[in-house]
PDB file of N, CA and C in Angstrom:
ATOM      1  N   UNK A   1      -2.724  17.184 -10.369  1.00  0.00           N
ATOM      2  CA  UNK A   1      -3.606  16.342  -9.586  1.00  0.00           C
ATOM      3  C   UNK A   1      -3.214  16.445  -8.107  1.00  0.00           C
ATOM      4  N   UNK A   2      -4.006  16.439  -7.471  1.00  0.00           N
ATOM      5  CA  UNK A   2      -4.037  16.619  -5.875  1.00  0.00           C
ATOM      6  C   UNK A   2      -3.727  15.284  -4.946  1.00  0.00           C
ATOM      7  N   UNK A   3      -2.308  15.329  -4.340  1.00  0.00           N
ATOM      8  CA  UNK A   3      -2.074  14.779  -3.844  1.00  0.00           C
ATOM      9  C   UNK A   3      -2.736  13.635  -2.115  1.00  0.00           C
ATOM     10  N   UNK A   4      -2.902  12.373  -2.851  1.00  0.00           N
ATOM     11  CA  UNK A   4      -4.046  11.659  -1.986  1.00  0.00           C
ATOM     12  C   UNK A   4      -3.298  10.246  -1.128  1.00  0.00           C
ATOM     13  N   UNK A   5      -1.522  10.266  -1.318  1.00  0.00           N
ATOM     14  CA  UNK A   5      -0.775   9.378  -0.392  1.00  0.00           C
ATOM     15  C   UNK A   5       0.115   9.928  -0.220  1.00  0.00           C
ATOM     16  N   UNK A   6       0.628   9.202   1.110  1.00  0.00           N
ATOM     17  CA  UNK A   6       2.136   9.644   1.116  1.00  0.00           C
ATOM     18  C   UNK A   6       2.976   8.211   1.400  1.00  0.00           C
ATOM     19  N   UNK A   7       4.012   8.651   0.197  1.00  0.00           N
ATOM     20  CA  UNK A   7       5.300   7.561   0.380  1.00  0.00           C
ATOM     21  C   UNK A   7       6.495   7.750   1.831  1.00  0.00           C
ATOM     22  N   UNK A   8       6.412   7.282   2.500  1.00  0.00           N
ATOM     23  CA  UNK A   8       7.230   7.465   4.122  1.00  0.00           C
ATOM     24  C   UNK A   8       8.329   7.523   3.993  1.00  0.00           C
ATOM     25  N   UNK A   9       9.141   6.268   3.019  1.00  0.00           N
ATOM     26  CA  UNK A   9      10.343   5.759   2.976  1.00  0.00           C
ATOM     27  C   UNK A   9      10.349   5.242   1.487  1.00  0.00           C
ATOM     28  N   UNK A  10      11.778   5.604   0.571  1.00  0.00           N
ATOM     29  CA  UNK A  10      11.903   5.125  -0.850  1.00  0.00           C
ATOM     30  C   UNK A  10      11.773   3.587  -0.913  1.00  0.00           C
ATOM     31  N   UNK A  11      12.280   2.685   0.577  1.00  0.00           N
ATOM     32  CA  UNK A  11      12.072   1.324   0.132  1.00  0.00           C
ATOM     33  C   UNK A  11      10.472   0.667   0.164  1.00  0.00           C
ATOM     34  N   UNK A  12       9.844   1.935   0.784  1.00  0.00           N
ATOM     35  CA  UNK A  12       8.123   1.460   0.917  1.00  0.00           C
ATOM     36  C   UNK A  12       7.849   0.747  -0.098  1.00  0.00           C
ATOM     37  N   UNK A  13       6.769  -0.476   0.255  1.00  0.00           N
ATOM     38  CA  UNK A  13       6.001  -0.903  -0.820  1.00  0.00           C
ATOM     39  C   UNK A  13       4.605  -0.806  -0.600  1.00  0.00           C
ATOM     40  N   UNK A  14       4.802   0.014   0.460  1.00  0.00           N
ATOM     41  CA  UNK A  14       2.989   0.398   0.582  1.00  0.00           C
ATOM     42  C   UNK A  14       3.313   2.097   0.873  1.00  0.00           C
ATOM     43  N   UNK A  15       2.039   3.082   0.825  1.00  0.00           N
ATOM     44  CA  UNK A  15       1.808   4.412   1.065  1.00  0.00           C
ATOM     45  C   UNK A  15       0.599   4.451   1.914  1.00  0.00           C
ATOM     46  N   UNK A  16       0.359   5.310   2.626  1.00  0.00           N
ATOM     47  CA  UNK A  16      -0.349   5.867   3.740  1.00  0.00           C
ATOM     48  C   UNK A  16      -1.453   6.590   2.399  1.00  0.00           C
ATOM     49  N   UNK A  17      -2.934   6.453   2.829  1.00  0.00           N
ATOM     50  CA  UNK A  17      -3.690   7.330   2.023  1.00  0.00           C
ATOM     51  C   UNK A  17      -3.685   8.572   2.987  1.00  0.00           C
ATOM     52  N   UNK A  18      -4.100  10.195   2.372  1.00  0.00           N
ATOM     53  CA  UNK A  18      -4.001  11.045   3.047  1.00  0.00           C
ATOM     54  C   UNK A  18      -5.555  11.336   3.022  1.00  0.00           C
ATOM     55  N   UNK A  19      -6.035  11.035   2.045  1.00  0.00           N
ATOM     56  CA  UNK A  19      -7.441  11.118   1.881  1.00  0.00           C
ATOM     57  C   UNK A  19      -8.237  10.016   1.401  1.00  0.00           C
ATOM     58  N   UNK A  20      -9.426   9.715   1.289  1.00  0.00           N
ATOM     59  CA  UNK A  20     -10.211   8.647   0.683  1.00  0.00           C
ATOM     60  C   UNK A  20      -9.545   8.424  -0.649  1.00  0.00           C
ATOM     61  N   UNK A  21      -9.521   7.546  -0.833  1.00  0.00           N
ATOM     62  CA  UNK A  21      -9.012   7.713  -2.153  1.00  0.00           C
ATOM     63  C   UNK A  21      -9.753   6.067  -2.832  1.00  0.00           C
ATOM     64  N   UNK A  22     -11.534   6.838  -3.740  1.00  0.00           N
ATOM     65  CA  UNK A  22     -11.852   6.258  -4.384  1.00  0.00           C
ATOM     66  C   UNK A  22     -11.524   4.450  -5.285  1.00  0.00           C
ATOM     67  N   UNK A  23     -12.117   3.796  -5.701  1.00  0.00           N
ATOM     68  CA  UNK A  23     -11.490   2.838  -6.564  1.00  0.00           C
ATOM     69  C   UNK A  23     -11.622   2.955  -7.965  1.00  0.00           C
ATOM     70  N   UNK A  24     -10.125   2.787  -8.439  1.00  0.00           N
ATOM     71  CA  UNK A  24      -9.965   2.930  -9.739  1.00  0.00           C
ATOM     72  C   UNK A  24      -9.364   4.954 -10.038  1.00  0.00           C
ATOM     73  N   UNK A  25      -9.184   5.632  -9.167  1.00  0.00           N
ATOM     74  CA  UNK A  25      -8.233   6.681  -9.124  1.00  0.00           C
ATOM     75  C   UNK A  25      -7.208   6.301  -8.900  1.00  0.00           C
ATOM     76  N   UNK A  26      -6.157   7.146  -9.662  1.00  0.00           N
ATOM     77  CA  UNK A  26      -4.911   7.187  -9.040  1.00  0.00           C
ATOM     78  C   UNK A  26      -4.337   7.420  -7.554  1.00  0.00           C
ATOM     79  N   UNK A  27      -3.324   6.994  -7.667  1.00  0.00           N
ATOM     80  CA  UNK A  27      -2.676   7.049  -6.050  1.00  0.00           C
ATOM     81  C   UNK A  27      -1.264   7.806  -6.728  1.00  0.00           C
ATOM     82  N   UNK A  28      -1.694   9.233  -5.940  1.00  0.00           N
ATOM     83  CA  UNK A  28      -0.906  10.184  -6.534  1.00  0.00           C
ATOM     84  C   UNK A  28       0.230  10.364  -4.913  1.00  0.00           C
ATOM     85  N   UNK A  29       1.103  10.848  -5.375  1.00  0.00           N
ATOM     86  CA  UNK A  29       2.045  11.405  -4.505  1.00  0.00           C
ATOM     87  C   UNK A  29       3.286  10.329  -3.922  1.00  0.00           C
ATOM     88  N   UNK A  30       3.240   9.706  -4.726  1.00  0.00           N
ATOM     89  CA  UNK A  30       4.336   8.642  -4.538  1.00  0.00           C
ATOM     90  C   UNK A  30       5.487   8.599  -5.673  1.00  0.00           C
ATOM     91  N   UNK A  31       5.908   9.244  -6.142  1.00  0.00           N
ATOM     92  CA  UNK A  31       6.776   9.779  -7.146  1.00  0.00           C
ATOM     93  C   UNK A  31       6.384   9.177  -8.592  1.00  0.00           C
ATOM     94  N   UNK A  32       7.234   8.520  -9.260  1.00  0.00           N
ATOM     95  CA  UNK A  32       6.811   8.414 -10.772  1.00  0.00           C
ATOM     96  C   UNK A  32       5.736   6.972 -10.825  1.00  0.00           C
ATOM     97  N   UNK A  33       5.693   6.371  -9.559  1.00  0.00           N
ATOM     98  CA  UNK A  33       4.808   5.095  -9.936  1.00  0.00           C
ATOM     99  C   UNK A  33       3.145   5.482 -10.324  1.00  0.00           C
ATOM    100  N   UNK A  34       3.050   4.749 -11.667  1.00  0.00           N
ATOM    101  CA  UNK A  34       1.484   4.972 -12.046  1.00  0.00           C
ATOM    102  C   UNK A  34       0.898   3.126 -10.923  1.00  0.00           C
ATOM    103  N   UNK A  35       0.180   3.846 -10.204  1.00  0.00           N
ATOM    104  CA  UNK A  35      -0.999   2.699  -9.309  1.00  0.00           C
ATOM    105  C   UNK A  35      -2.455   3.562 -10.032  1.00  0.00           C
ATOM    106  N   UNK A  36      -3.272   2.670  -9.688  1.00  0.00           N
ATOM    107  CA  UNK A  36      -4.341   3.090  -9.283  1.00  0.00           C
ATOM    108  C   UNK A  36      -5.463   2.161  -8.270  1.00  0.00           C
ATOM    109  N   UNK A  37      -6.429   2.602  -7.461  1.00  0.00           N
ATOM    110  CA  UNK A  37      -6.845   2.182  -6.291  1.00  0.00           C
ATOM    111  C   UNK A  37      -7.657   0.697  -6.745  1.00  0.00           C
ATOM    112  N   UNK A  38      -7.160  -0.819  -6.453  1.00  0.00           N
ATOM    113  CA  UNK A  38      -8.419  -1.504  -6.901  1.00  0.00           C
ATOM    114  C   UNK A  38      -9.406  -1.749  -5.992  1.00  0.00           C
ATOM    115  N   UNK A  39      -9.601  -1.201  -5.066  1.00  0.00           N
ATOM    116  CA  UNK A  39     -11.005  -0.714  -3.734  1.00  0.00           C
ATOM    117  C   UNK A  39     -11.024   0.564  -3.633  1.00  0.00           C
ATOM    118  N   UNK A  40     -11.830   0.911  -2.771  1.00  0.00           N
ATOM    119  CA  UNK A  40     -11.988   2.132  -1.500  1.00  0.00           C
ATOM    120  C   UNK A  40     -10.703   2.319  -0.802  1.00  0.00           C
ATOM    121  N   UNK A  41     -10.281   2.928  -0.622  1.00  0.00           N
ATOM    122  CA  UNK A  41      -8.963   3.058   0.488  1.00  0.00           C
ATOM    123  C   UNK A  41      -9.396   4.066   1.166  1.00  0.00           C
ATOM    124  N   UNK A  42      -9.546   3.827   2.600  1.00  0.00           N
ATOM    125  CA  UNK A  42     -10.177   4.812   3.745  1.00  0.00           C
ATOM    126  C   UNK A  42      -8.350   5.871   4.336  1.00  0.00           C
ATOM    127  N   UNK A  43      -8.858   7.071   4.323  1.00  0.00           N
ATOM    128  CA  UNK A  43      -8.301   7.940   4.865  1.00  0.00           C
ATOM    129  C   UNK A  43      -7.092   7.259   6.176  1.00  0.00           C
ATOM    130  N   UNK A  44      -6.267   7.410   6.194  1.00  0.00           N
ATOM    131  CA  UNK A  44      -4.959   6.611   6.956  1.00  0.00           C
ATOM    132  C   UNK A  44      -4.415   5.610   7.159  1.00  0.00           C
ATOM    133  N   UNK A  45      -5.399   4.567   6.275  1.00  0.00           N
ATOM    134  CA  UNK A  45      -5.017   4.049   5.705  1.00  0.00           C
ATOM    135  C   UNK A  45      -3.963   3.569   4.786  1.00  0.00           C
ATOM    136  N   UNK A  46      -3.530   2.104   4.336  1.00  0.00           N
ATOM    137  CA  UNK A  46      -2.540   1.779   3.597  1.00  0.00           C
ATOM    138  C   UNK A  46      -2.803   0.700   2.536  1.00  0.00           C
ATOM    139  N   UNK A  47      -2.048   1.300   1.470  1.00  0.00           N
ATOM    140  CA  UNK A  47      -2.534   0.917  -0.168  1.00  0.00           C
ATOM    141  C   UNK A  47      -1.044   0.403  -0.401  1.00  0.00           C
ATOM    142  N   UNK A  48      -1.000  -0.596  -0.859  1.00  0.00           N
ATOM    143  CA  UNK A  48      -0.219  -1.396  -2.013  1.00  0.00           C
ATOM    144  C   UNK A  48       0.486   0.074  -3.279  1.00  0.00           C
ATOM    145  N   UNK A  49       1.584  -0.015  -3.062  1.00  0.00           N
ATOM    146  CA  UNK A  49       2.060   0.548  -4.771  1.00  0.00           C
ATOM    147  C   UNK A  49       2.938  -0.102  -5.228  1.00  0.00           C
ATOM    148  N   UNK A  50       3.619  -1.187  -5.188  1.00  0.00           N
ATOM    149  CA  UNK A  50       4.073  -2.394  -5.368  1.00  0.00           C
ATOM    150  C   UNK A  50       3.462  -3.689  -5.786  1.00  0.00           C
ATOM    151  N   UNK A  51       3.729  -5.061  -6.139  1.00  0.00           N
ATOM    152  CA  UNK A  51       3.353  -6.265  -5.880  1.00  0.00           C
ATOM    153  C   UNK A  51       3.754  -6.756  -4.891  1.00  0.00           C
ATOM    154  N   UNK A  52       3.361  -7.788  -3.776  1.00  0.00           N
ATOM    155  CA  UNK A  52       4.258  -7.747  -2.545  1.00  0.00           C
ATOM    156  C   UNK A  52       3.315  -9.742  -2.519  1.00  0.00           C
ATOM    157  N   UNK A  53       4.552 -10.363  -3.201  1.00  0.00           N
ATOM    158  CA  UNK A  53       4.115 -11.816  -2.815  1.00  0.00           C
ATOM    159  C   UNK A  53       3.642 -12.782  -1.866  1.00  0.00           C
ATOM    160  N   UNK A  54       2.839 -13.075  -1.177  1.00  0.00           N
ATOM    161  CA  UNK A  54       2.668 -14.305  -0.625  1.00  0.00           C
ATOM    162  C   UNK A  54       3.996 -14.286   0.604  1.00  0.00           C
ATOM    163  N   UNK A  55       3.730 -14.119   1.853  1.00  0.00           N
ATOM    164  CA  UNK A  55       5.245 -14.067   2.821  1.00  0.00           C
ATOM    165  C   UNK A  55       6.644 -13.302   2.750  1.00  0.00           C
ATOM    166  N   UNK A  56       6.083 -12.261   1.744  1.00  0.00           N
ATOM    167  CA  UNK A  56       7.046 -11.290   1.445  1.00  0.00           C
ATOM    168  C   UNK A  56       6.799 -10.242   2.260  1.00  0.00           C
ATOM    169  N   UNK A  57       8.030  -9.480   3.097  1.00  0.00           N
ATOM    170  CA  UNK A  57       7.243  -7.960   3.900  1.00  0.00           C
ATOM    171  C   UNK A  57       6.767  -7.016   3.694  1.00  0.00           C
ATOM    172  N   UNK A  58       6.045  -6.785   4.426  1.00  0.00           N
ATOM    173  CA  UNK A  58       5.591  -5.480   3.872  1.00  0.00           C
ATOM    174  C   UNK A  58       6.298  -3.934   4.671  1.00  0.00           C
ATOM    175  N   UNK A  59       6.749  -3.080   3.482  1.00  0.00           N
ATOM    176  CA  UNK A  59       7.041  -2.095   4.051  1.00  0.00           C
ATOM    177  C   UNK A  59       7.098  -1.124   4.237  1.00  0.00           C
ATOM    178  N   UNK A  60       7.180  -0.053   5.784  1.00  0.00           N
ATOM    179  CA  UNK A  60       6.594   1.510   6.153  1.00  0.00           C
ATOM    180  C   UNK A  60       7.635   1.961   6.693  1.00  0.00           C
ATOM    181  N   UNK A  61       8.054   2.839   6.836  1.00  0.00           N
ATOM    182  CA  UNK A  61       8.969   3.449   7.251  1.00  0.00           C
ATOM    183  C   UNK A  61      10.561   3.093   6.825  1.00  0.00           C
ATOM    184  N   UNK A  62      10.711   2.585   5.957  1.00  0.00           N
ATOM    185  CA  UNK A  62      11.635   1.473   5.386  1.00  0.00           C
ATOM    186  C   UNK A  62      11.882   0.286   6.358  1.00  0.00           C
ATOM    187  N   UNK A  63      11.032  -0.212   7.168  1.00  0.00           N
ATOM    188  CA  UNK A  63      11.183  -1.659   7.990  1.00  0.00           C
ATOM    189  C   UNK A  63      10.203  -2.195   7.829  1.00  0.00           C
ATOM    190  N   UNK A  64      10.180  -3.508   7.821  1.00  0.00           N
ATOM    191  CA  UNK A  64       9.164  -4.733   7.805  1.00  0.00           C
ATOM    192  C   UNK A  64       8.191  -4.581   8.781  1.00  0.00           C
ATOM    193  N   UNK A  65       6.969  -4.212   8.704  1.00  0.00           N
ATOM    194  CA  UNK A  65       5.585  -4.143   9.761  1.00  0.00           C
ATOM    195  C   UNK A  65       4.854  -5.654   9.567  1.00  0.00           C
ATOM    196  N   UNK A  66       5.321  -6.644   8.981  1.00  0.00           N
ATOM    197  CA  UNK A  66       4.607  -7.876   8.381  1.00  0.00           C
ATOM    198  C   UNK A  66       4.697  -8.057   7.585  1.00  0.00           C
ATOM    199  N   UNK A  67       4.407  -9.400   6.992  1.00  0.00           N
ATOM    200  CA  UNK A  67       4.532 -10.275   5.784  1.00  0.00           C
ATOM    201  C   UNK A  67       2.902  -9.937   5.127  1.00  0.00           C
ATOM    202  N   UNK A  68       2.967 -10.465   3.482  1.00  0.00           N
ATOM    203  CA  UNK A  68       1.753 -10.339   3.046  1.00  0.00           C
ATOM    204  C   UNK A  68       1.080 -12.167   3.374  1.00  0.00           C
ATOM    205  N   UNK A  69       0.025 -12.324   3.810  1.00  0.00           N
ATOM    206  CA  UNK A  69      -0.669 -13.120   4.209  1.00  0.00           C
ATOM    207  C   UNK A  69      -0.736 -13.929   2.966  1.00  0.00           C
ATOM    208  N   UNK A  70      -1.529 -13.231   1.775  1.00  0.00           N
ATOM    209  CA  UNK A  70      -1.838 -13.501   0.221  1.00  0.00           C
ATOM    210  C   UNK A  70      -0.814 -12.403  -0.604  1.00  0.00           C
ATOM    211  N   UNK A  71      -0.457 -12.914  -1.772  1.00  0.00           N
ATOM    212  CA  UNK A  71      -0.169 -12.166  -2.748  1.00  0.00           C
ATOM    213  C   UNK A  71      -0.937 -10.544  -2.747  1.00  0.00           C
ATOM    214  N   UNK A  72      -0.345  -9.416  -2.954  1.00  0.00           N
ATOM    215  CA  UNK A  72      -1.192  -8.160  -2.799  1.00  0.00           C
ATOM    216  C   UNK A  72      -0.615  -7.487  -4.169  1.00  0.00           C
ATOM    217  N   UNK A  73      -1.568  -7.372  -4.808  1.00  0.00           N
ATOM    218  CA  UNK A  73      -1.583  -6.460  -5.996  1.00  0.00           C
ATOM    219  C   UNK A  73      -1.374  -4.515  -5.488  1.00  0.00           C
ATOM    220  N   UNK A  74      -0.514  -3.911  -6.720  1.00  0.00           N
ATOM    221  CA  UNK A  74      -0.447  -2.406  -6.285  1.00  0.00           C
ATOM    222  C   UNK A  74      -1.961  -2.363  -6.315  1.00  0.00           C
ATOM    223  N   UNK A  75      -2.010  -1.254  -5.573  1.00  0.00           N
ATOM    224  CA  UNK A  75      -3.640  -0.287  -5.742  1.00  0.00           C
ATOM    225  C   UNK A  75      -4.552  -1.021  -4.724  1.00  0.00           C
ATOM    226  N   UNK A  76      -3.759  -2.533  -4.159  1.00  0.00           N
ATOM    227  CA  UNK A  76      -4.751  -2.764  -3.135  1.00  0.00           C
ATOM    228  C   UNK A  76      -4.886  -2.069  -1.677  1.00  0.00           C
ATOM    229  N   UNK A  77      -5.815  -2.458  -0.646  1.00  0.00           N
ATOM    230  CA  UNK A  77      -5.963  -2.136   0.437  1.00  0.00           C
ATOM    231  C   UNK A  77      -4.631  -3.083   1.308  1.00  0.00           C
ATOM    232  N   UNK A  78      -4.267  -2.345   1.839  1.00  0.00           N
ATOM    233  CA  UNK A  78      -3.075  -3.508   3.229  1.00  0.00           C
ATOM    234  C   UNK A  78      -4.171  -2.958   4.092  1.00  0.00           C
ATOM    235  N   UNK A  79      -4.425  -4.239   4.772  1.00  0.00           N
ATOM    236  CA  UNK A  79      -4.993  -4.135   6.421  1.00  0.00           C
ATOM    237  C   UNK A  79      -4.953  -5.563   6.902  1.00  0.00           C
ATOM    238  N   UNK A  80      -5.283  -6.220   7.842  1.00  0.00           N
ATOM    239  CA  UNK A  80      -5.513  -7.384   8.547  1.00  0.00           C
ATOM    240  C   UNK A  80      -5.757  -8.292   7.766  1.00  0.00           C
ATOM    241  N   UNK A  81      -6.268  -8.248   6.725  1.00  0.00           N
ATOM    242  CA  UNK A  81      -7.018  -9.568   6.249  1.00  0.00           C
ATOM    243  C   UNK A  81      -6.279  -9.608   5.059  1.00  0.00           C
ATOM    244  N   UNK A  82      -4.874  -9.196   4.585  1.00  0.00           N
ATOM    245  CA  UNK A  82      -3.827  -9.624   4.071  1.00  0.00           C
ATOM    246  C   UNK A  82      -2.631  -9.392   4.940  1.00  0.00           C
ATOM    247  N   UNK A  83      -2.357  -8.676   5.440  1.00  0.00           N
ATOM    248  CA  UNK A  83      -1.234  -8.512   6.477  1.00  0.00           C
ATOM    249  C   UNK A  83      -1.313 -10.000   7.834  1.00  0.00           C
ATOM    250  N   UNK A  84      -0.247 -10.378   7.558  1.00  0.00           N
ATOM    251  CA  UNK A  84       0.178 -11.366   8.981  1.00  0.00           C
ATOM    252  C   UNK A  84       1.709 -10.928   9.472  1.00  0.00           C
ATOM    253  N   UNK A  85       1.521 -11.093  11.059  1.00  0.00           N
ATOM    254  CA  UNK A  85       2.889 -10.891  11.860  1.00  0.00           C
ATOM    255  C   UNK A  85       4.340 -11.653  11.834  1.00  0.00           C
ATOM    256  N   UNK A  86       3.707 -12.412  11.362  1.00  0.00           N
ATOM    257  CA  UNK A  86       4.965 -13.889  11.456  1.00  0.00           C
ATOM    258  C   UNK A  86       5.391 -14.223   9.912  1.00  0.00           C
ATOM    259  N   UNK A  87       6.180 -15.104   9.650  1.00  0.00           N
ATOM    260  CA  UNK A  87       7.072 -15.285   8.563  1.00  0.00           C
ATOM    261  C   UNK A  87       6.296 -17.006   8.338  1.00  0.00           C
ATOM    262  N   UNK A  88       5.716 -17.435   7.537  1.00  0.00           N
ATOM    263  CA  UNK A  88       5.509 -19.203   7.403  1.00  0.00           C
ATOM    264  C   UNK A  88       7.333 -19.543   7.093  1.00  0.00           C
TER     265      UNK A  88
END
């Protein structure tokens, strides 16, 4: 299968899409984790391959870019409207 994320850092809990990557396909290229997409995930985008709780960080490069706003299921979309800057 043709690789459609990339994992940045082993402590990531999110991946970069490299391509569209459909809902309900896999999110390939992140080593042995089975995800699959529960939206659309737009091209450079960033997808969940983790669970990442409610004020828990989220993370790229192995450092904290933000907390999850809401609870985020793997296979979801990370963007703004779960991602917040600050810690409650």
């Amino acid at each position: 299968m043709e690789t459609n994320a990339v994992l940045v850092n082993s402590k990531d809990n999110i991946a970069v899409a490299i391509k569209e990557i459909k809902q309900g396909e896999p999110v390939t290229g992140i080593g042995d984790r089975e995800v699959r997409a529960n939206e659309d995930i737009m091209r450079n985008h960033k997808v969940a391959i983790a669970e990442v709780a409610e004020n828990e960080p989220v993370l790229k490069y192995g450092e904290r870019i933000g907390f999850a706003a809401s609870p985020i299921k793997a296979g979801d979309w990370v963007h703004t409207h779960n991602l917040k800057w600050e810690e409650d």
